[in-house]
Protein backbone atom coordinates (compact mmCIF):
# COMPACT_ATOMS: atom_id res chain seq x y z
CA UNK A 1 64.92 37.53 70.82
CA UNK A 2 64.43 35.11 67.62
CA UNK A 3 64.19 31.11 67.93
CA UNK A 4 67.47 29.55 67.58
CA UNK A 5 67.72 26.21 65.31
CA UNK A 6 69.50 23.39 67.07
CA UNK A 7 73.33 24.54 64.69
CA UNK A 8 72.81 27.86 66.76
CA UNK A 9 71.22 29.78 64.11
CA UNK A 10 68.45 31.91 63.90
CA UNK A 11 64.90 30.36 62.90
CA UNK A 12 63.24 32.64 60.37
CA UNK A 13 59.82 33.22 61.47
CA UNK A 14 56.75 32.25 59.03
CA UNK A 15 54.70 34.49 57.31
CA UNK A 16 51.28 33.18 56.50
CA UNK A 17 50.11 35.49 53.10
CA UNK A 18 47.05 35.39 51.07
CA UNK A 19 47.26 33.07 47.96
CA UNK A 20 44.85 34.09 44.60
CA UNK A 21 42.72 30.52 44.14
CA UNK A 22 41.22 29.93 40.57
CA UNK A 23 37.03 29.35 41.69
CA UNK A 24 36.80 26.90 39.30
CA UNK A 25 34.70 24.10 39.83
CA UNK A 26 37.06 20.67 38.78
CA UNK A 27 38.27 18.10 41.05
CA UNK A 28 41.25 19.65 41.84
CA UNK A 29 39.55 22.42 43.68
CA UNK A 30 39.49 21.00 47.32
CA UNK A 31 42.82 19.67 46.75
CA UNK A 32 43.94 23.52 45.87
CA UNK A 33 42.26 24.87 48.39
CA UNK A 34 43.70 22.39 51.35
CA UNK A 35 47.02 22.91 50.09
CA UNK A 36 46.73 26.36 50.60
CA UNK A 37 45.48 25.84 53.92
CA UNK A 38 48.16 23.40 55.02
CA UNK A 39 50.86 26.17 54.50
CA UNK A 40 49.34 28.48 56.70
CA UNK A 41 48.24 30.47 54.19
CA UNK A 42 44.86 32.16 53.78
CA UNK A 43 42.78 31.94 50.18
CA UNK A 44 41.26 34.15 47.70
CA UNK A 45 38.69 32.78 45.82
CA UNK A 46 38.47 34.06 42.20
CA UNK A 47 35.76 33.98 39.69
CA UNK A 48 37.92 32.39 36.50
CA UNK A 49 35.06 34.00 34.13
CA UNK A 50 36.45 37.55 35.02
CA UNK A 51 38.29 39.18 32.51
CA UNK A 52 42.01 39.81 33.18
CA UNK A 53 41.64 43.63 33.91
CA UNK A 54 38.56 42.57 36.44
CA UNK A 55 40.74 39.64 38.30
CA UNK A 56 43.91 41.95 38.60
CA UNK A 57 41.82 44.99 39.92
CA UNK A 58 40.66 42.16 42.90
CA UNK A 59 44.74 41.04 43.24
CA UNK A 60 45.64 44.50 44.05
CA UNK A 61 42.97 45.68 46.24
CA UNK A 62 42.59 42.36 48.14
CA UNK A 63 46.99 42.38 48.22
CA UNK A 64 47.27 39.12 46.70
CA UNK A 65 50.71 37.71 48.46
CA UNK A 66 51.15 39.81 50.96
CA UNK A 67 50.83 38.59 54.80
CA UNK A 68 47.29 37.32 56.39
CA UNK A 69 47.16 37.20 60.72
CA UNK A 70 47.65 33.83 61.51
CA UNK A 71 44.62 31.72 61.73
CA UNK A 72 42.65 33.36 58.95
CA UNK A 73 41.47 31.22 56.37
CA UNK A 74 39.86 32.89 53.42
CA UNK A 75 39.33 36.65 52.08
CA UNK A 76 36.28 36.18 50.15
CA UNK A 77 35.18 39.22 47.93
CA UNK A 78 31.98 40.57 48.69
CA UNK A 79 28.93 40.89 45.39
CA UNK A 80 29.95 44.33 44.37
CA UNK A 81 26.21 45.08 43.73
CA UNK A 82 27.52 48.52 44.39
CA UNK A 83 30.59 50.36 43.83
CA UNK A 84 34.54 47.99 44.32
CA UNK A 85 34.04 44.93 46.14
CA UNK A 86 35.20 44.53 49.93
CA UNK A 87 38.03 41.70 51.00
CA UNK A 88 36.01 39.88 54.27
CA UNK A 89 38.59 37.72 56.12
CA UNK A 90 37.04 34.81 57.56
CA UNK A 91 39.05 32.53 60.14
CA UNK A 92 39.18 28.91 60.72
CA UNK A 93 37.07 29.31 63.87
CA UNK A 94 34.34 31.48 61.78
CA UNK A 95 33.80 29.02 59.01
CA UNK A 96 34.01 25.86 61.24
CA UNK A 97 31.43 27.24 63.58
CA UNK A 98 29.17 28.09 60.55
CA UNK A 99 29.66 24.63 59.15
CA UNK A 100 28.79 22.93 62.32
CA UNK A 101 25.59 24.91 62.74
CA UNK A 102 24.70 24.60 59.40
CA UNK A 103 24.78 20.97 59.07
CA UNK A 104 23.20 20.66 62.48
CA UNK A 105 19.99 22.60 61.59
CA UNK A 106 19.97 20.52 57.92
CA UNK A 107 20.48 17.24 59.86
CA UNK A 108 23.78 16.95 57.49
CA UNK A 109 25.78 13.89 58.47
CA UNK A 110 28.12 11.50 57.61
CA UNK A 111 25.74 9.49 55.26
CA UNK A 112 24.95 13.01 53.64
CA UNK A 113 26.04 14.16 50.52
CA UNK A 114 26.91 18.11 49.57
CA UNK A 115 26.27 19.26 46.58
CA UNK A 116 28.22 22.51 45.18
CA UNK A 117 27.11 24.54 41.88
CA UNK A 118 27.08 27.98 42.88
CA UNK A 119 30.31 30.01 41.83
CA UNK A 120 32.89 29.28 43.87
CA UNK A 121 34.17 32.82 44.40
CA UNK A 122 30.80 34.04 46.23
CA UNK A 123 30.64 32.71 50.19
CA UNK A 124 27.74 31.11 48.77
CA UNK A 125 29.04 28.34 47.07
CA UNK A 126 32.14 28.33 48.87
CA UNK A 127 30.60 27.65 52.31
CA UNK A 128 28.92 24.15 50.52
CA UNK A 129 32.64 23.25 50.48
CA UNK A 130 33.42 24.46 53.67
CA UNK A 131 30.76 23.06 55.76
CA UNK A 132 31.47 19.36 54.03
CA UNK A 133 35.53 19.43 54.58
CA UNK A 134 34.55 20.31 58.14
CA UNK A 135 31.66 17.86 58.59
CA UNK A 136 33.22 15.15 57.33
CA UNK A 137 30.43 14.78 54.64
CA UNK A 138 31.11 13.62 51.37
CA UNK A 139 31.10 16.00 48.48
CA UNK A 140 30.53 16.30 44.75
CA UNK A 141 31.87 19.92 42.90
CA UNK A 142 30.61 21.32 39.60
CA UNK A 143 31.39 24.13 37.69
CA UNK A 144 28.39 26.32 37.75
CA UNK A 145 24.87 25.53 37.78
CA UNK A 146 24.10 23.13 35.16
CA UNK A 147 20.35 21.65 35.42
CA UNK A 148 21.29 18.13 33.80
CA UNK A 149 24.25 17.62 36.13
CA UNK A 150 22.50 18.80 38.82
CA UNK A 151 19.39 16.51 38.75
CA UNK A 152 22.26 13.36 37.94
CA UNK A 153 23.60 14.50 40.95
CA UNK A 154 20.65 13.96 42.99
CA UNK A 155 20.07 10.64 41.33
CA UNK A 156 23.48 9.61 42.11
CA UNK A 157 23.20 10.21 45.97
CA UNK A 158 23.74 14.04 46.27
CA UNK A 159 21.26 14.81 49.37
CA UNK A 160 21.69 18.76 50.12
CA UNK A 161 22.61 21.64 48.08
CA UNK A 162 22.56 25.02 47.91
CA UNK A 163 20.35 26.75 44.95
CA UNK A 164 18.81 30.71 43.88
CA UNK A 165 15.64 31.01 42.75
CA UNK A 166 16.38 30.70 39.17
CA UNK A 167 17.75 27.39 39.66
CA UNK A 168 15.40 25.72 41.62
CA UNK A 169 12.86 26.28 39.02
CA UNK A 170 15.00 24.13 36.31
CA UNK A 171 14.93 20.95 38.57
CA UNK A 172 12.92 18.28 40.35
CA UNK A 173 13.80 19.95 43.70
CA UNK A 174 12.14 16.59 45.65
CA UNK A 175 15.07 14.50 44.71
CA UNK A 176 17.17 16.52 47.19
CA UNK A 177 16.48 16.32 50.75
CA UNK A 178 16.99 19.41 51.56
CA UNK A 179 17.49 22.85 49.29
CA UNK A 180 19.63 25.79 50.98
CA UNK A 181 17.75 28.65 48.84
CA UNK A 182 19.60 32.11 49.11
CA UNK A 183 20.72 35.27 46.21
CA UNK A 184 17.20 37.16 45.41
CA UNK A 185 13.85 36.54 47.55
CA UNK A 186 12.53 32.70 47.76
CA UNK A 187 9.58 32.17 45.94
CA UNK A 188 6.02 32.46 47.75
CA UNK A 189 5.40 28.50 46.31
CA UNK A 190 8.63 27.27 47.43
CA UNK A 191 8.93 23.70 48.05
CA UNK A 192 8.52 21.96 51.98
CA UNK A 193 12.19 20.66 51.36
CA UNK A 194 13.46 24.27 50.82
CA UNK A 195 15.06 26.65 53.77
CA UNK A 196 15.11 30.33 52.78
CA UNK A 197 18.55 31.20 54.29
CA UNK A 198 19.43 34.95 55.66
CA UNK A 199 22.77 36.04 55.37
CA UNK A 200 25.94 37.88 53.62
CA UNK A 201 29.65 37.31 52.95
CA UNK A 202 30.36 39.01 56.40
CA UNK A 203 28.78 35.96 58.11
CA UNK A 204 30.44 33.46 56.44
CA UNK A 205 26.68 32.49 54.45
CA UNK A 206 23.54 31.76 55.66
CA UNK A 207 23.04 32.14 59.52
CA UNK A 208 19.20 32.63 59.84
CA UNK A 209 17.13 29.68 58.62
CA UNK A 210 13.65 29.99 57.79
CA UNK A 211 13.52 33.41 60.00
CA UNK A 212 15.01 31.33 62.94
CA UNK A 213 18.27 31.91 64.08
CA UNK A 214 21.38 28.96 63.92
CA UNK A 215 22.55 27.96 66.96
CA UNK A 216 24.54 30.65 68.54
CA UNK A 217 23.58 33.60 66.05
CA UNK A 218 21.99 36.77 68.14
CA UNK A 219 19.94 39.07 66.55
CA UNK A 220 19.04 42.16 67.72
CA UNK A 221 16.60 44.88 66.08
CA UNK A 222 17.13 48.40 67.16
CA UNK A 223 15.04 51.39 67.38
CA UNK A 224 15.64 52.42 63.46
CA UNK A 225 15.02 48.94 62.41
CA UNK A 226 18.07 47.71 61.79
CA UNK A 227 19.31 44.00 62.34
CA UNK A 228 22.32 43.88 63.98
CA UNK A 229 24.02 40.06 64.25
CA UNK A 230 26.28 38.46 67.10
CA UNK A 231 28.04 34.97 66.26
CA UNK A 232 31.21 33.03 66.09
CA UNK A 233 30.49 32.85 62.06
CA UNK A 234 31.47 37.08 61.83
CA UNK A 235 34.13 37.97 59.72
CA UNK A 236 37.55 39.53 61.80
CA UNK A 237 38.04 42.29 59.09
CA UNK A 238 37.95 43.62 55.90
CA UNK A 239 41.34 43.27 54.24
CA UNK A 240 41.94 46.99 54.57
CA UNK A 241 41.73 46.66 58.37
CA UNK A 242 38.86 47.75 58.77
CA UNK A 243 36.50 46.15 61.49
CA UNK A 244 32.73 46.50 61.11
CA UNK A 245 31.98 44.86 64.33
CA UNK A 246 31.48 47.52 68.02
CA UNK A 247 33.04 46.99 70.86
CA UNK A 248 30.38 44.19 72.15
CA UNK A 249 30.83 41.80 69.19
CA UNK A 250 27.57 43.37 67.02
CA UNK A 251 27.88 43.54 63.32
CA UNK A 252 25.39 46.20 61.80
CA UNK A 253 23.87 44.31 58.69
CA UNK A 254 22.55 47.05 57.41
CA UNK A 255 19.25 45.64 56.43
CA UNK A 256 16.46 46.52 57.81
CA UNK A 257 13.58 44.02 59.37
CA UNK A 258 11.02 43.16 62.11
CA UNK A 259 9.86 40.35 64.46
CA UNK A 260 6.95 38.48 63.32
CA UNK A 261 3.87 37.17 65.75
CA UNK A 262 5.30 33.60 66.23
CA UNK A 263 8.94 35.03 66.87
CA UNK A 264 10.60 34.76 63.33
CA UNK A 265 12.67 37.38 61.46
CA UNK A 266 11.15 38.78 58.84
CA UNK A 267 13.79 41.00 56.87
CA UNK A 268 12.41 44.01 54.71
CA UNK A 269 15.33 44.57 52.77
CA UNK A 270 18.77 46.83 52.21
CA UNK A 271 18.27 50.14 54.17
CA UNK A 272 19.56 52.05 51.01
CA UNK A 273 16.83 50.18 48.92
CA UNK A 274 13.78 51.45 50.92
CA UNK A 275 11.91 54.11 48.59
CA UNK A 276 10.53 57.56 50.33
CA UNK A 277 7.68 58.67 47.80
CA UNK A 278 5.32 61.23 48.79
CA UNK A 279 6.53 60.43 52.66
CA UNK A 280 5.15 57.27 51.82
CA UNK A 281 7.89 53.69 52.33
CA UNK A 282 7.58 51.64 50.17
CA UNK A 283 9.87 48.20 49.91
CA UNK A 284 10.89 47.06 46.40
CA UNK A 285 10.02 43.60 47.03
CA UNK A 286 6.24 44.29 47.39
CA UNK A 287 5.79 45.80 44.72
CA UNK A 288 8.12 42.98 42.64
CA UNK A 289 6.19 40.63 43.93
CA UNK A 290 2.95 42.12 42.96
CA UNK A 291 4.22 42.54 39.19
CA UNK A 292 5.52 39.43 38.83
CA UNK A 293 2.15 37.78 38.50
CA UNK A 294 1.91 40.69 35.98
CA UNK A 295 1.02 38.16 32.54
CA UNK A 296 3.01 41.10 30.60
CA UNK A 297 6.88 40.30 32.95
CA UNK A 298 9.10 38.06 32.45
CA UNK A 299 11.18 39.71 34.93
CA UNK A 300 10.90 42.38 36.98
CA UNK A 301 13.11 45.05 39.23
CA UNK A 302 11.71 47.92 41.18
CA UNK A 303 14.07 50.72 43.05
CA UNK A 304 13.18 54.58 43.60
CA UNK A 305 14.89 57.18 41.48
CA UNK A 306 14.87 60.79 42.37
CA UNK A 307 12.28 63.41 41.75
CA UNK A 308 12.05 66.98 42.70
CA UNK A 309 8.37 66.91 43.70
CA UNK A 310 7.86 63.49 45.33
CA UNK A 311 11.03 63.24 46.50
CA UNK A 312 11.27 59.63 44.77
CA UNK A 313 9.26 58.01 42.06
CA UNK A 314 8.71 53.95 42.10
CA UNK A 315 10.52 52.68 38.81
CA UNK A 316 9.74 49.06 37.54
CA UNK A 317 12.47 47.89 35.45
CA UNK A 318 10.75 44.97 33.44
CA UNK A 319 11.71 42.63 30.79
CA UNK A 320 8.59 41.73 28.76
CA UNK A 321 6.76 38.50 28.01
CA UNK A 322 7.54 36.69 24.98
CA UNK A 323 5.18 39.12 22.29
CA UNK A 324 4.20 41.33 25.31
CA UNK A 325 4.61 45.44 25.88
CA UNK A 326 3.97 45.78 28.88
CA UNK A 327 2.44 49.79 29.59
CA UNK A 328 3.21 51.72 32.53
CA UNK A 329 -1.02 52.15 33.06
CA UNK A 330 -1.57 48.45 33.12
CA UNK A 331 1.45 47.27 35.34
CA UNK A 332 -0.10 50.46 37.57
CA UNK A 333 -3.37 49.00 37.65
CA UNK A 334 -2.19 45.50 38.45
CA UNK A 335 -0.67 46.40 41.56
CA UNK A 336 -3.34 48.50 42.70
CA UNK A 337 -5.62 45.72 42.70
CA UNK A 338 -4.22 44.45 46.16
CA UNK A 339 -1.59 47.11 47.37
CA UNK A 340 -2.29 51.04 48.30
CA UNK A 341 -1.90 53.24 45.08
CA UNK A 342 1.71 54.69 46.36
CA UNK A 343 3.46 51.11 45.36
CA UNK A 344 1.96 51.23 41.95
CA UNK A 345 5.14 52.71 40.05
CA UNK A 346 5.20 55.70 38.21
CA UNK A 347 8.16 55.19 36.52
CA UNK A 348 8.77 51.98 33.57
CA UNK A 349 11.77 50.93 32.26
CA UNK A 350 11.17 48.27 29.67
CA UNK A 351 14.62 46.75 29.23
CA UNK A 352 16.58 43.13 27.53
CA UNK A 353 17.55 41.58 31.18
CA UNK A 354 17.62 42.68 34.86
CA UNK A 355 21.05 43.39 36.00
CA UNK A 356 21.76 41.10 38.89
CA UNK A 357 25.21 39.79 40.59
CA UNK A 358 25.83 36.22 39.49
CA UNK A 359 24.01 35.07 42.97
CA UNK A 360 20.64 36.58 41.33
CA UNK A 361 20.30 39.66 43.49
CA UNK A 362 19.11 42.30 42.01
CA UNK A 363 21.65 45.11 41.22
CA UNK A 364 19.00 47.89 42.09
CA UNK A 365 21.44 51.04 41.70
CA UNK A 366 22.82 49.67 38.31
CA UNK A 367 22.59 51.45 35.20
CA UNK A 368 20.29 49.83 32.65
CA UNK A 369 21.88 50.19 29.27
CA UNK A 370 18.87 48.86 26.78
CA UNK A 371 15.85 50.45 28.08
CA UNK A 372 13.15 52.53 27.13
CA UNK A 373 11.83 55.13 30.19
CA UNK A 374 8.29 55.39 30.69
CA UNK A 375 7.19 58.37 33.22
CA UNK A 376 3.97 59.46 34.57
């Protein structure tokens, strides 16, 4: 039976829907997004850089206007790194416990300062917001990553912030207090005052710190190897309904990892990543790492492609050195010197750029348009 206004007639009952949000990085951004909120509506975050085909692709699939379940707060678009991008819906309760256990591991407070210049429309730059509305910490918003504005930030008070690897290279990171460090791998000579975060869009960010767990985040490892994640910070659903999480509140991340000696997670990367050669594994990030001190790459991206008698082949994609050309025998050789002979690629693609998504991960099963193939 419907609710009956006090004149006898029938209360219409509210819908809560998802509302399209322009990421864009201005003052009025909080403003837009609390508005949003304080209708009872849910937001979608996106990326104003998109072209109009791209952003109306994302309307319809993520069913811009139509109805949310009450108490959901954002669909957030996942990377895309391959294939159409999933809608995760994260809740009130899911992005308020990740803010509180964020800011308690960082020591965030009131006298803190946030610091937002990742794009808006990835969780990662988002959840900066987030975890300051909720904290009660003061905030400062720019549009993009801007190296300049970013160290004036600092200067001016700005205490914690959230960086990739690319980034942190262009500043002074000791005039922050602490540096949230997620996208691609951390550097091996990353600073003391930077925490190399473990997480996705499905967890609302970061929820392993330093290979430590937040406070209330469960991991468990299973026989395969897979990391498997139990917290308050999970997503409910995809928008299309569907829920990745079993029956006892596990979400399957997918990755793939293992318990160090002194008890931290040490993750070994996307399951779909790991290269078979030979019946030999071999994990792309070795190997990138071992390149990268490579004086010949400027940038460097390994994946396996298929071959019919080693079942896959290690390809380096590499940008060169300014005046370098880099050769398939020397970048061979150079990983040799410290690794077993199986990680030394046998593939080269010498290509303009790296494709990555705009957090800096690598886009491994992208198709590099300028390149020249090398093959053994």
């Amino acid at each position: 039976m419907p609710t009956l206004r006090h004149d006898g007639t029938p209360e219409r009952a509210v819908v809560t829907r998802l509302i399209e949000l322009d990421a864009t990085g201005d003052s009025t951004f909080v403003d837009r997004l609390l508005a949003i909120w304080e209708r009872g509506d849910a937001a979608l975050p996106l990326d104003a850089r998109l072209p109009e085909p791209a952003r109306e692709r994302l309307r319809s699939s993520m069913r811009v206007g139509e109805a949310v379940e009450p108490g959901d707060a954002l669909v957030v678009p996942t990377s895309g790194s391959t294939g159409e991008p999933k809608g995760v819906v994260l809740t009130h309760d899911a992005i308020a416990a990740s803010a509180a256990a964020t800011n308690a591991r960082l020591g965030a407070t009131a006298g803190s300062r946030w610091l937002a210049c990742l794009p808006l429309a990835h969780v990662g730059g988002l959840a900066v917001v987030t975890r300051a509305l909720l904290g009660g910490i003061d905030l400062v918003v720019h549009d993009g990553f801007d190296a300049g504005r970013v160290t004036q930030a600092a200067r001016d008070g700005a205490s914690h912030v959230s960086l990739v690897t690319t980034a942190l290279r262009r500043i002074d990171p000791m005039l922050f207090e602490v540096i949230l460090l997620g996208g691609s791998r951390p550097p091996a000579d990353r600073p003391a005052n930077a925490v190399a975060t473990y997480g996705m869009t499905e967890t609302g960010s970061g929820v392993v710190y330093d290979g430590r767990p937040l406070d209330g985040v469960e991991i468990d490892i299973d026989a395969e190897g897979r990391i498997k994640l139990r917290c308050a910070m999970l997503l409910r659903s995809y928008r299309d309904g569907t829920v990745p999480v079993d029956a006892d509140g596990w979400f399957d991340t997918g990755d793939l990892g293992r318990w160090l000696d002194d008890g931290r997670l040490h993750v070994e990367g996307r399951a779909g990543d790991l290269i078979i050669t030979g019946g030999e594994n071999v994990w792309p990030e070795a190997v990138e790492r071992a390149l990268s001190g490579h004086p010949d790459v400027a940038g460097v991206m390994v994946r396996g492609v298929g071959d019919p008698e080693w079942g896959q082949l290690v390809e380096a994609v590499v940008v060169p050195a300014p005046g370098a050309a880099p050769t398939l025998d020397s970048l061979r050789a150079h990983v040799k010197e410290s690794h077993p002979a199986y990680l030394a690629p046998r593939s080269l693609v010498v290509a303009d750029e790296i494709p990555t998504t705009s957090l800096g991960k690598p886009r491994r099963h992208a198709t590099v348009t300028a390149g020249v193939r090398h093959q053994l």
